[in-house]
PDB file of N, CA and C in Angstrom:
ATOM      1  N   UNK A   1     253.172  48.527 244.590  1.00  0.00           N
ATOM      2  CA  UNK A   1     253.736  49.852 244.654  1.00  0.00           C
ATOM      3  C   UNK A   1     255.013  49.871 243.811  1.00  0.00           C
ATOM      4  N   UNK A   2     255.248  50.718 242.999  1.00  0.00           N
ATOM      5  CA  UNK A   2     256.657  50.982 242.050  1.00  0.00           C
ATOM      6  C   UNK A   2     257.263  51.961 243.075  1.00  0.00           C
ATOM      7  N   UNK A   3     258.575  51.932 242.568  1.00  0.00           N
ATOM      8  CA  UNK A   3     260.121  52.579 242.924  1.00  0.00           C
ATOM      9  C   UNK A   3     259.522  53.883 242.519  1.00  0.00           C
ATOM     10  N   UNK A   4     260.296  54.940 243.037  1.00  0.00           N
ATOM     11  CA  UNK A   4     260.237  56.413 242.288  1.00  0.00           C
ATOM     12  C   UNK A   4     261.335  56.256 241.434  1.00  0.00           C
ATOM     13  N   UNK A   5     260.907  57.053 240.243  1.00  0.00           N
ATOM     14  CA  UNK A   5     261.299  56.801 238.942  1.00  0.00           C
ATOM     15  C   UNK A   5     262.918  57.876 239.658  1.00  0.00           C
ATOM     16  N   UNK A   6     263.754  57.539 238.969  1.00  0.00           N
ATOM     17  CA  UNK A   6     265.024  58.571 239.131  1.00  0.00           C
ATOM     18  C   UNK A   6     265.601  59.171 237.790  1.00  0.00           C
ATOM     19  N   UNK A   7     266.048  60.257 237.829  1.00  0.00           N
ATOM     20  CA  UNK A   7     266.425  61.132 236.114  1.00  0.00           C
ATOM     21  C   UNK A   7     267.608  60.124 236.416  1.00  0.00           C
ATOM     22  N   UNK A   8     268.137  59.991 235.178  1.00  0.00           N
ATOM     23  CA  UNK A   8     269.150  58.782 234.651  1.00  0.00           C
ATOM     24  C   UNK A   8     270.513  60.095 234.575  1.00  0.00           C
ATOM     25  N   UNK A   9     271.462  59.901 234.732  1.00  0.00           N
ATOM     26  CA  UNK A   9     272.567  61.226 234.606  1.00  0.00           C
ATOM     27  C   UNK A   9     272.819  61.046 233.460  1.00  0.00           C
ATOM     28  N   UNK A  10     273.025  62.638 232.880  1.00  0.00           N
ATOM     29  CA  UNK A  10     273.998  62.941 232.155  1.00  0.00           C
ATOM     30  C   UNK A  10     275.003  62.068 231.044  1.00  0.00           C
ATOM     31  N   UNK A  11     275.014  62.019 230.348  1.00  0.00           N
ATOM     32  CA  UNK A  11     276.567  61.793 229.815  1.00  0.00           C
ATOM     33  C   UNK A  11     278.289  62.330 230.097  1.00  0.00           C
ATOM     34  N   UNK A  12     278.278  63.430 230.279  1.00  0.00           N
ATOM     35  CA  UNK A  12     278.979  64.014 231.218  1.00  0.00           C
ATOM     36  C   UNK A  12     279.047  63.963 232.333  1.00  0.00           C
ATOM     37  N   UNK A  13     277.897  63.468 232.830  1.00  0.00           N
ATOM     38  CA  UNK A  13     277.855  63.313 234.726  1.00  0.00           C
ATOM     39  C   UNK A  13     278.299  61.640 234.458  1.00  0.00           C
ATOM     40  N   UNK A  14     277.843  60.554 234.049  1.00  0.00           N
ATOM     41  CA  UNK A  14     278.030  59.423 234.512  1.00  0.00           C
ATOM     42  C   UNK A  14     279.550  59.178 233.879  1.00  0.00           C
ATOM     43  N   UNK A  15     280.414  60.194 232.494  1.00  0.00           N
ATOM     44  CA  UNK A  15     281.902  60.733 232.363  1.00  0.00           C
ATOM     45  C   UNK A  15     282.574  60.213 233.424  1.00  0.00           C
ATOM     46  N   UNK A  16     282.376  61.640 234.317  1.00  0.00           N
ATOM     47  CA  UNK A  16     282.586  62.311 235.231  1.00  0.00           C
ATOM     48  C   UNK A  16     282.786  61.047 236.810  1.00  0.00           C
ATOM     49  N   UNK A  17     281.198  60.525 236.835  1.00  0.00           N
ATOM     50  CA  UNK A  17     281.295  59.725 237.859  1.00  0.00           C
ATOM     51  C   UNK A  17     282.458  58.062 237.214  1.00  0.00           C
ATOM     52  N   UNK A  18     282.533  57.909 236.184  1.00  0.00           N
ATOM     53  CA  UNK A  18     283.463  56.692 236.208  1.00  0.00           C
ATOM     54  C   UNK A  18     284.757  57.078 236.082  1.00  0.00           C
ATOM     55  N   UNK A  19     285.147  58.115 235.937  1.00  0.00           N
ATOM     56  CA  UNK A  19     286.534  58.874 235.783  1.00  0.00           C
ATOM     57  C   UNK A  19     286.878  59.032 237.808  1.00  0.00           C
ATOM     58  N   UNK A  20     285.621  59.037 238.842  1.00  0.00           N
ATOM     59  CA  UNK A  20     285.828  59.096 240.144  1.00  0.00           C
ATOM     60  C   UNK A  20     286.505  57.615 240.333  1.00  0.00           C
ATOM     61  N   UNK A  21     285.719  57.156 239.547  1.00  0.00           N
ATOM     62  CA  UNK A  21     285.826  55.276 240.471  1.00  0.00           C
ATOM     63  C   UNK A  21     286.893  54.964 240.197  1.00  0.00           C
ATOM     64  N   UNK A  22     287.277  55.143 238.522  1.00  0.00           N
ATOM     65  CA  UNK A  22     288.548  54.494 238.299  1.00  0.00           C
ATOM     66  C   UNK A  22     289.868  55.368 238.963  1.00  0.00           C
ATOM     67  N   UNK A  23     289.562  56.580 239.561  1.00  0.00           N
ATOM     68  CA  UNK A  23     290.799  57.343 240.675  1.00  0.00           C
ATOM     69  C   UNK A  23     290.852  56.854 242.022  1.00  0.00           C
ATOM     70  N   UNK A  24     289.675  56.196 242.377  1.00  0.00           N
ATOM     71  CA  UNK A  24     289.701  55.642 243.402  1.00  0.00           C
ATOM     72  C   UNK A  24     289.150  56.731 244.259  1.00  0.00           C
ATOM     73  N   UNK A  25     287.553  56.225 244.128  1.00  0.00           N
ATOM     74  CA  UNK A  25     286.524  56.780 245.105  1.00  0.00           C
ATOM     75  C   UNK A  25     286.641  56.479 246.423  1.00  0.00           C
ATOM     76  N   UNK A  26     286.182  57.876 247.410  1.00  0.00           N
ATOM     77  CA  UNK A  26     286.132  57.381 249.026  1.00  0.00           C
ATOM     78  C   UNK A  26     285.652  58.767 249.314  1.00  0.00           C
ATOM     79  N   UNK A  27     284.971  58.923 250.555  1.00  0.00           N
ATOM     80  CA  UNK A  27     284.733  59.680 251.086  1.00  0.00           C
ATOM     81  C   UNK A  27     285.270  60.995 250.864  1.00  0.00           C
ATOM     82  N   UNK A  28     284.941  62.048 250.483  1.00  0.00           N
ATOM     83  CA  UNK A  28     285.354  63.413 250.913  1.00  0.00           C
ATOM     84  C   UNK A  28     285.873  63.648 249.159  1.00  0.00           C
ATOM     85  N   UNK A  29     286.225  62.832 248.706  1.00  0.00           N
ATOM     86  CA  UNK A  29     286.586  62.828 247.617  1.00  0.00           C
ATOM     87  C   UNK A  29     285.525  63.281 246.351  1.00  0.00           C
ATOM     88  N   UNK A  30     285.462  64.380 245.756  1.00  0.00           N
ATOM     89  CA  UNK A  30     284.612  64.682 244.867  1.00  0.00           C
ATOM     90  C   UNK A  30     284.971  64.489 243.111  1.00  0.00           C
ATOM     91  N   UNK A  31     286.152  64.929 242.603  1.00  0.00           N
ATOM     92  CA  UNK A  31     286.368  64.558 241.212  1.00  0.00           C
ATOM     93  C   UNK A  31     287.790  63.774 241.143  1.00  0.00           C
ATOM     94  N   UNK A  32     288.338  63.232 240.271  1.00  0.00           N
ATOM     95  CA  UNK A  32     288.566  62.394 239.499  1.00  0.00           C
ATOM     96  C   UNK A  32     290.000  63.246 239.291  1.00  0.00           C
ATOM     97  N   UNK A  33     290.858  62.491 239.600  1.00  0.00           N
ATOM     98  CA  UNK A  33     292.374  63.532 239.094  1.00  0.00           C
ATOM     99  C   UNK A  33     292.400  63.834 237.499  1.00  0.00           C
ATOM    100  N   UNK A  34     293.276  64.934 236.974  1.00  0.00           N
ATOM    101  CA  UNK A  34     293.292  65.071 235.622  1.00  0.00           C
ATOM    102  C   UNK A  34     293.590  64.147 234.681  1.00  0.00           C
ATOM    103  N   UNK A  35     294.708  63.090 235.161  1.00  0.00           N
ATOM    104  CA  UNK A  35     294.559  61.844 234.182  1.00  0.00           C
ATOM    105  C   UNK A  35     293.552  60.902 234.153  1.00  0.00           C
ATOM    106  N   UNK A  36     292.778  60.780 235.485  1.00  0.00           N
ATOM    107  CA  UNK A  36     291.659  60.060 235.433  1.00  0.00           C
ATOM    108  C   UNK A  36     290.180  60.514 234.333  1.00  0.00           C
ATOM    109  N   UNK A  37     290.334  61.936 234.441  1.00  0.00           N
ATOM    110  CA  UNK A  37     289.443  62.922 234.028  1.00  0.00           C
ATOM    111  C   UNK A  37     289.657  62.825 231.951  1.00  0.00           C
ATOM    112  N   UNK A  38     290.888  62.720 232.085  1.00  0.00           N
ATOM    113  CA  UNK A  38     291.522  62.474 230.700  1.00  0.00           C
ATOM    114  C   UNK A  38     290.725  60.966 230.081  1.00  0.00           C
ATOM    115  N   UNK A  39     290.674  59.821 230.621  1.00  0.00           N
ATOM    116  CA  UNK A  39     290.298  59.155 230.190  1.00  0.00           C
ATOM    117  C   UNK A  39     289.050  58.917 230.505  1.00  0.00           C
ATOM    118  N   UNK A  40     288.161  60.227 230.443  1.00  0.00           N
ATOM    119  CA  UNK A  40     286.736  59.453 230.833  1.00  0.00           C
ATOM    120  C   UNK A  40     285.958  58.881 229.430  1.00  0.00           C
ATOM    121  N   UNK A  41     286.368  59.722 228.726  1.00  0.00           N
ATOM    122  CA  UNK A  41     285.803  59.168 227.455  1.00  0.00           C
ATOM    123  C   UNK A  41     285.904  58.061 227.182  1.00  0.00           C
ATOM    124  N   UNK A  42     287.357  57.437 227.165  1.00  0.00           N
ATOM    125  CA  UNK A  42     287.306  55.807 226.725  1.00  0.00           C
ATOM    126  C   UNK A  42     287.049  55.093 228.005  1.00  0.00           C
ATOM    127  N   UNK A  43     286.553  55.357 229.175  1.00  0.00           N
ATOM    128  CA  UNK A  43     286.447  54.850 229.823  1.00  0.00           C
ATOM    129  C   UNK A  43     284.688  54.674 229.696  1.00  0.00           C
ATOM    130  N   UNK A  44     283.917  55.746 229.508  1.00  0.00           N
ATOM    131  CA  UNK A  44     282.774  55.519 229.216  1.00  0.00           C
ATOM    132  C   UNK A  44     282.324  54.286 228.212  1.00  0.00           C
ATOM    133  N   UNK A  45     283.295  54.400 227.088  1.00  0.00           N
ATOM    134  CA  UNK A  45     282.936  54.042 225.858  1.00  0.00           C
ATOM    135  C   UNK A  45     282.843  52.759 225.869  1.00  0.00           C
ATOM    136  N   UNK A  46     284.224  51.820 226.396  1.00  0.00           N
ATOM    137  CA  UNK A  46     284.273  50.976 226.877  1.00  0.00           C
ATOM    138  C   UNK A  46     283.531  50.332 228.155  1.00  0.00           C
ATOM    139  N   UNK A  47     283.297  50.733 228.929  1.00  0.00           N
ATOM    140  CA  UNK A  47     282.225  50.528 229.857  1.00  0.00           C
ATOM    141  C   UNK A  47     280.807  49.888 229.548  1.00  0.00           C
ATOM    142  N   UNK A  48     280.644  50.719 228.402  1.00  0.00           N
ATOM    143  CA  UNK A  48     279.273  50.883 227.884  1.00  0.00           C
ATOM    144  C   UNK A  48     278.996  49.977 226.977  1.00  0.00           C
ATOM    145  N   UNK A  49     280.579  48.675 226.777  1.00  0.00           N
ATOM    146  CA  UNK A  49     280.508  47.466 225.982  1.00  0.00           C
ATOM    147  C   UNK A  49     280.108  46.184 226.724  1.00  0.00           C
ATOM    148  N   UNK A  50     280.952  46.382 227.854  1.00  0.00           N
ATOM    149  CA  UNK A  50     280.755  45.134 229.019  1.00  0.00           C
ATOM    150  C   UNK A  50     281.987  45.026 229.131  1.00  0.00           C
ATOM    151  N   UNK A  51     282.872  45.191 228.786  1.00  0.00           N
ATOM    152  CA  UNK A  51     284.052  44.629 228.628  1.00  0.00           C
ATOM    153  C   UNK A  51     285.084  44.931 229.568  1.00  0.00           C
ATOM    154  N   UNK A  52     284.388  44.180 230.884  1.00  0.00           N
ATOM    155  CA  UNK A  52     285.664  44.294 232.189  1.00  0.00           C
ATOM    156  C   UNK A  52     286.859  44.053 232.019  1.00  0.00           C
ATOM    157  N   UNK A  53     287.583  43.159 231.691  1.00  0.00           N
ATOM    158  CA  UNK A  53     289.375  42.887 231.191  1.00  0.00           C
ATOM    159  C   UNK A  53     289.817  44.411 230.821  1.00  0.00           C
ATOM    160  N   UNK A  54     288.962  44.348 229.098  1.00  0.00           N
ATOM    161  CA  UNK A  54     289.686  45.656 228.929  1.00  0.00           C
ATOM    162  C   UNK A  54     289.544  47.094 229.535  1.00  0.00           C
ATOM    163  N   UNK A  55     288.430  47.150 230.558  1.00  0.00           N
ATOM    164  CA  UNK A  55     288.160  48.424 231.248  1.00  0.00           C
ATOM    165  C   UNK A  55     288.915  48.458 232.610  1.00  0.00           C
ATOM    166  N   UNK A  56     289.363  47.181 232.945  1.00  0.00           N
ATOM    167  CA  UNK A  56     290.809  47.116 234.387  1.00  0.00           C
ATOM    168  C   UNK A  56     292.101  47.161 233.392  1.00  0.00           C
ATOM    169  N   UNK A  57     292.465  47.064 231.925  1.00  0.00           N
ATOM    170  CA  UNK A  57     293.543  47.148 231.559  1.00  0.00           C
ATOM    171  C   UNK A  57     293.295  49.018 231.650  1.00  0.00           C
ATOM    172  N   UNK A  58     293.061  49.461 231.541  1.00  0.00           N
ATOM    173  CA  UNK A  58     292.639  50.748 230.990  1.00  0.00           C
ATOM    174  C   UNK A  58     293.342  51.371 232.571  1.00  0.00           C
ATOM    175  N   UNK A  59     292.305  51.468 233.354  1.00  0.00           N
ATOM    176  CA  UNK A  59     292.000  51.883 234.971  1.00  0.00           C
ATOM    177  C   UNK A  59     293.796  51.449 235.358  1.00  0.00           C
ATOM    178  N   UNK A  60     294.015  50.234 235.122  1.00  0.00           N
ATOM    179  CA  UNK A  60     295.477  49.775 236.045  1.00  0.00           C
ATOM    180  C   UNK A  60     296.525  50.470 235.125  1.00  0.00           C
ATOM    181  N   UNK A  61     296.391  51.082 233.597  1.00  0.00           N
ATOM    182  CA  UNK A  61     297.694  51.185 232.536  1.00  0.00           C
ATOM    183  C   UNK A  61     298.374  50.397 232.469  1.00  0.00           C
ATOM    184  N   UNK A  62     297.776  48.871 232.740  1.00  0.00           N
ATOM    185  CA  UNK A  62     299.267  48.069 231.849  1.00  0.00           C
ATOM    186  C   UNK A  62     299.010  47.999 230.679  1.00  0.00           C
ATOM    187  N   UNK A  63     299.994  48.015 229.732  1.00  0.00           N
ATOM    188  CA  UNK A  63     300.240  48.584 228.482  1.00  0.00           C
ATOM    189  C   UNK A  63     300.238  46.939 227.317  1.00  0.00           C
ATOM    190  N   UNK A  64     300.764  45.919 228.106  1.00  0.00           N
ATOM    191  CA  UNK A  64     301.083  44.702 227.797  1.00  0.00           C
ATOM    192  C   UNK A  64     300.180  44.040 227.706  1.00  0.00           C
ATOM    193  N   UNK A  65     299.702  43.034 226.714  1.00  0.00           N
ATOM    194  CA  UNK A  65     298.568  42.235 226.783  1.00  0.00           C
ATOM    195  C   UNK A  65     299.250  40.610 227.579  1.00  0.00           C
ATOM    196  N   UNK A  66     300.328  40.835 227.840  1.00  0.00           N
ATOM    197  CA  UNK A  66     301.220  40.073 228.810  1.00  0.00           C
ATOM    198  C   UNK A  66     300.387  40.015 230.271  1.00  0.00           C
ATOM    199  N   UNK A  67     300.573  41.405 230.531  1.00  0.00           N
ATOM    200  CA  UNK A  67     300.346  41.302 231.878  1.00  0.00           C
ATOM    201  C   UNK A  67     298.588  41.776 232.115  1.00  0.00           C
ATOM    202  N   UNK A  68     298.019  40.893 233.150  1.00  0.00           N
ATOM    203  CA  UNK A  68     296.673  41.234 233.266  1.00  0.00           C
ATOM    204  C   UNK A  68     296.744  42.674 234.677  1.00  0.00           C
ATOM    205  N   UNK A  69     295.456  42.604 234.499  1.00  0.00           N
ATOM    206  CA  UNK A  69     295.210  44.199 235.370  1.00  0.00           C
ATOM    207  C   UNK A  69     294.983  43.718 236.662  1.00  0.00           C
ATOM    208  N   UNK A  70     295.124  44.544 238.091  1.00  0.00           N
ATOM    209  CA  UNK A  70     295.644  43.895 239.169  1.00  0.00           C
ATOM    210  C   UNK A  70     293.819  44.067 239.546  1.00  0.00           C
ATOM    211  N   UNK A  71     294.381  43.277 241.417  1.00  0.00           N
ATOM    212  CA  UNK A  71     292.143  42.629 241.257  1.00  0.00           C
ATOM    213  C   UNK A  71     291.661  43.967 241.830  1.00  0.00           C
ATOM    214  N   UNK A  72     292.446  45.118 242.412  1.00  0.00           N
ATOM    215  CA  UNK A  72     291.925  46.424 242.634  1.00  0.00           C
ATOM    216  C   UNK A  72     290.885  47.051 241.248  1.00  0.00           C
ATOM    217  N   UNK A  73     291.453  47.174 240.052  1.00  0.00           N
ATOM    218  CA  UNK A  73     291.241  47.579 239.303  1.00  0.00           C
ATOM    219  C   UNK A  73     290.209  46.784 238.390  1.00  0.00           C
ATOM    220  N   UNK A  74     290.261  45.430 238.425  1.00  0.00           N
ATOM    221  CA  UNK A  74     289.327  44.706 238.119  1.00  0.00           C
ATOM    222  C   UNK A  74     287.840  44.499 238.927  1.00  0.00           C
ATOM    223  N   UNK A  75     288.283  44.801 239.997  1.00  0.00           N
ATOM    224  CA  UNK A  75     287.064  45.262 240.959  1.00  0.00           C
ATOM    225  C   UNK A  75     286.322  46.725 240.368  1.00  0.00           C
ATOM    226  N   UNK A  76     287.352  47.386 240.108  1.00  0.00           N
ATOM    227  CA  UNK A  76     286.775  48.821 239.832  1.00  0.00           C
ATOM    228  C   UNK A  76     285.950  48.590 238.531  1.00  0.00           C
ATOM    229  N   UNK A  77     286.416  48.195 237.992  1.00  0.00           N
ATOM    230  CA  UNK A  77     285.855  47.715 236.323  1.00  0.00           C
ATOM    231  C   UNK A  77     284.491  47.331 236.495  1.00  0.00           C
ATOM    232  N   UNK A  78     284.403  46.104 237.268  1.00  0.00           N
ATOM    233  CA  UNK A  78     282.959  45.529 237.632  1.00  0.00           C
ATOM    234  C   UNK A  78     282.185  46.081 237.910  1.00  0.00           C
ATOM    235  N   UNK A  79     282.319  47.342 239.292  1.00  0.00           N
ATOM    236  CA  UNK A  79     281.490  48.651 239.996  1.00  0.00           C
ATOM    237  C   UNK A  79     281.464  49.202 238.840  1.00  0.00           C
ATOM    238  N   UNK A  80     281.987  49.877 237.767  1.00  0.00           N
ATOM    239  CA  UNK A  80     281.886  50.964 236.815  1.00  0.00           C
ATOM    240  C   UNK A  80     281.048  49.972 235.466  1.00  0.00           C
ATOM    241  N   UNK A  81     280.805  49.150 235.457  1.00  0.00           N
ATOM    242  CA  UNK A  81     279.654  48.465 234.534  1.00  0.00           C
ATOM    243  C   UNK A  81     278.221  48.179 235.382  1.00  0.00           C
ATOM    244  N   UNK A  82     278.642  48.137 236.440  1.00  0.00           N
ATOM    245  CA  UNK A  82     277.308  48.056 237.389  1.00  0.00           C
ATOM    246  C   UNK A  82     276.666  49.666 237.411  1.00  0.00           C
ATOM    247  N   UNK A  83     277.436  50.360 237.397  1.00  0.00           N
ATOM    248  CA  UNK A  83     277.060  52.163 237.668  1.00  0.00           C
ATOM    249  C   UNK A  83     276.491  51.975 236.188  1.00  0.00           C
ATOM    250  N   UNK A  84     277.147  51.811 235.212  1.00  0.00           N
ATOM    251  CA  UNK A  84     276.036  52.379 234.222  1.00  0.00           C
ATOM    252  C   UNK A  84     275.571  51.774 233.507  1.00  0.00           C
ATOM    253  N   UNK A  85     275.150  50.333 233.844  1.00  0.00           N
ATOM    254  CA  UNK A  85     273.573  49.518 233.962  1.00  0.00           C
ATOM    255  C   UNK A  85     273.004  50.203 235.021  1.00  0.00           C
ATOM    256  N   UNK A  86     273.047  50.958 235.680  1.00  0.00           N
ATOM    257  CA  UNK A  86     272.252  51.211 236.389  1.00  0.00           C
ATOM    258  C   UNK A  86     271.980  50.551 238.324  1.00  0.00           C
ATOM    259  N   UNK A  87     273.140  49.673 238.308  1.00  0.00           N
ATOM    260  CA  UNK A  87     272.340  48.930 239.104  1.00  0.00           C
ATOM    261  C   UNK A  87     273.075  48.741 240.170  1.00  0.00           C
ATOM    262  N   UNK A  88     274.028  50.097 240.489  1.00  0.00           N
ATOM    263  CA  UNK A  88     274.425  50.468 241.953  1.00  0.00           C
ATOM    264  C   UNK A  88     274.530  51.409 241.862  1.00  0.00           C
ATOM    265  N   UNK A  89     274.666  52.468 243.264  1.00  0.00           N
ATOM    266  CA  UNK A  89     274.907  53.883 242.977  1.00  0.00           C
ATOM    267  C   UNK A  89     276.229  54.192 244.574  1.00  0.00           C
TER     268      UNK A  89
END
């Protein structure tokens, strides 16, 4: 027996949904504050490389290649490459 097939979102919707995660998703919570919303683009873009380091430098804003991104945000990074492989929701 196969899975039911699911429509794959948007480009704007899966935007949209990693601009949530990196604001810090939870319950009740539906979009993404305006600076979060601001960076969905490079947040997609990057996402869509693999490239966790630089997608928790992004999510945390440290600006410094000094300082690494804290493990909140590096967590978030990981969930937001897993969302669009596909392979959590």
């Amino acid at each position: 027996m196969t899975a039911p097939v699911t429509e794959a979102p948007t480009l704007p919707e899966l935007e949209q949904r990693l601009a949530l995660v990196a604001c810090g998703e939870r319950p009740g919570k539906t979009r993404a504050c305006g600076s979060c919303r601001k960076k969905g683009q490079a947040l997609l873009r990057i996402t869509s490389t693999g490239a966790a380091d630089a997608l928790a430098t992004l999510i945390c804003g440290t600006k410094s290649p000094k300082y690494r991104a804290c493990a909140l945000c590096r967590q978030k990074a990981v969930q937001m490459i897993h969302i669009y492989n596909g392979e959590a929701e």
